[in-house]
Protein backbone atom coordinates (compact mmCIF):
# COMPACT_ATOMS: atom_id res chain seq x y z
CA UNK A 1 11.66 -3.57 8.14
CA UNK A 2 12.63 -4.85 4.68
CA UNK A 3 10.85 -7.05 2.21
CA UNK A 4 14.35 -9.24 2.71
CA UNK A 5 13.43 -9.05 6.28
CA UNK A 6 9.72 -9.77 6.49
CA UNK A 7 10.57 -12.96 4.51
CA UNK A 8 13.34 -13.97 6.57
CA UNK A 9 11.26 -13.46 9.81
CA UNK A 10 8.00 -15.41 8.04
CA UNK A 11 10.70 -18.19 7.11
CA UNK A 12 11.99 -18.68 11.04
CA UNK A 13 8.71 -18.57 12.02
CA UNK A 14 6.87 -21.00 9.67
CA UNK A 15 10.11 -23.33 8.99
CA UNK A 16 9.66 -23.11 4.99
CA UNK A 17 12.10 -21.71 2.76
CA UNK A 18 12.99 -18.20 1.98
CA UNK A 19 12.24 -18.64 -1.75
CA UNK A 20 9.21 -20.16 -1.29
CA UNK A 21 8.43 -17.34 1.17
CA UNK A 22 9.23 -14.38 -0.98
CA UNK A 23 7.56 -15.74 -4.17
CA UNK A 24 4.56 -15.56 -1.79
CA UNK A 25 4.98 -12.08 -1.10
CA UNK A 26 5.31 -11.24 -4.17
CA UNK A 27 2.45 -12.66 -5.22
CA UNK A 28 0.56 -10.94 -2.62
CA UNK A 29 1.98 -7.65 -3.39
CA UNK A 30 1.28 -7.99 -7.17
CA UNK A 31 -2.19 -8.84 -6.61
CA UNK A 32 -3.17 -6.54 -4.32
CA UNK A 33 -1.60 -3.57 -6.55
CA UNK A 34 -4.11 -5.45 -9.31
CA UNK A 35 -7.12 -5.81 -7.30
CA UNK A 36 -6.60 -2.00 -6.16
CA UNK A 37 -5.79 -0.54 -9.80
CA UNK A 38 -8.82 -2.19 -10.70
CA UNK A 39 -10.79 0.10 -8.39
CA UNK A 40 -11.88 -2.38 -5.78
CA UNK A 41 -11.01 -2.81 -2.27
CA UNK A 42 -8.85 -5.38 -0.57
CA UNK A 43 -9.75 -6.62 3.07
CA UNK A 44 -7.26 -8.26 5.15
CA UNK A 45 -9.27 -8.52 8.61
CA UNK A 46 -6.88 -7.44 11.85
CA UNK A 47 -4.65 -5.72 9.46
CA UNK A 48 -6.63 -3.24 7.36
CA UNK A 49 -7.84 -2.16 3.69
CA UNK A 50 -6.38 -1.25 0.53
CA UNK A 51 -7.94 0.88 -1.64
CA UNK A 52 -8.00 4.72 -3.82
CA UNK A 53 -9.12 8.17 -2.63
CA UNK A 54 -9.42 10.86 -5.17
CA UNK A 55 -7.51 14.17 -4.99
CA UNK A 56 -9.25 17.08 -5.98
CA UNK A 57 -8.11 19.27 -8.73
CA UNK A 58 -6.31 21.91 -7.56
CA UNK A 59 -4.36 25.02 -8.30
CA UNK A 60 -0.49 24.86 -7.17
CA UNK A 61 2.63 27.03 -8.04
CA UNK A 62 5.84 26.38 -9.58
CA UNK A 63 7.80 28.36 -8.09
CA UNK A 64 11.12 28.15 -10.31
CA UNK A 65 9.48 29.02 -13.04
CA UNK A 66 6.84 31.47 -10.79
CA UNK A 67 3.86 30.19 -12.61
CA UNK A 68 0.42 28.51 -11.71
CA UNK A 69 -0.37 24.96 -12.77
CA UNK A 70 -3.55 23.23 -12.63
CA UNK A 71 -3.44 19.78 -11.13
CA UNK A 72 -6.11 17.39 -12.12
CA UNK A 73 -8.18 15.59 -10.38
CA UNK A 74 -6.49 12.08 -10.01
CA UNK A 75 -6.78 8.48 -7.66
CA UNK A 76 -4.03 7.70 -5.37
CA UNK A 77 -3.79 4.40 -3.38
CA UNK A 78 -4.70 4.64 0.06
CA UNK A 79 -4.34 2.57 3.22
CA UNK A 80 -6.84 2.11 5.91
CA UNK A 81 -5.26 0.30 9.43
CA UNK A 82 -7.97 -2.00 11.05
CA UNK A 83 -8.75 -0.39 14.61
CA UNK A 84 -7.04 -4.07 15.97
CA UNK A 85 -3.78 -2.46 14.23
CA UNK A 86 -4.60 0.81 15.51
CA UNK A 87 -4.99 -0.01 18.98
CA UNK A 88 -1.03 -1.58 19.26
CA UNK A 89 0.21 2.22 18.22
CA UNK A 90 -1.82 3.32 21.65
């Protein structure tokens, strides 16, 4: 499913425009990417949590160039599914 399409379903459901619909999205999006760049957390009960995890450094190979590189420890973002969200997958 698209963005396009999650705000087209959300507007047959709820009856309100699509604009109005995908300005909330957006919204959402940009503020969860905030909240979670920011280091906290971000919990949406039944659906799950947003938040980083920390990679390790670590030593990897480039193989066209058939060298070693060191890659430094860094945050990624991370998603955590609520076990309500888990259980539908069963």
């Amino acid at each position: 499913m698209t963005k396009a399409e999650l705000v087209n379903a959300i507007a047959i459901q709820t009856g309100y425009d699509k604009t109005t619909i995908m300005n909330v999205v957006e919204s959402a999006m940009e503020n969860i990417k905030k909240t979670v760049a920011e280091g906290e957390a971000v919990y949406l009960r039944g659906f799950g949590s947003f938040g980083t995890k920390v990679r390790a450094q670590k030593v990897a190979r480039n193989i066209t160039k058939n060298e070693s590189i060191i890659v430094p420890e860094h945050k990624i973002p991370a998603f955590k599914p609520a076990d309500s969200f888990t259980d539908l997958l069963k």
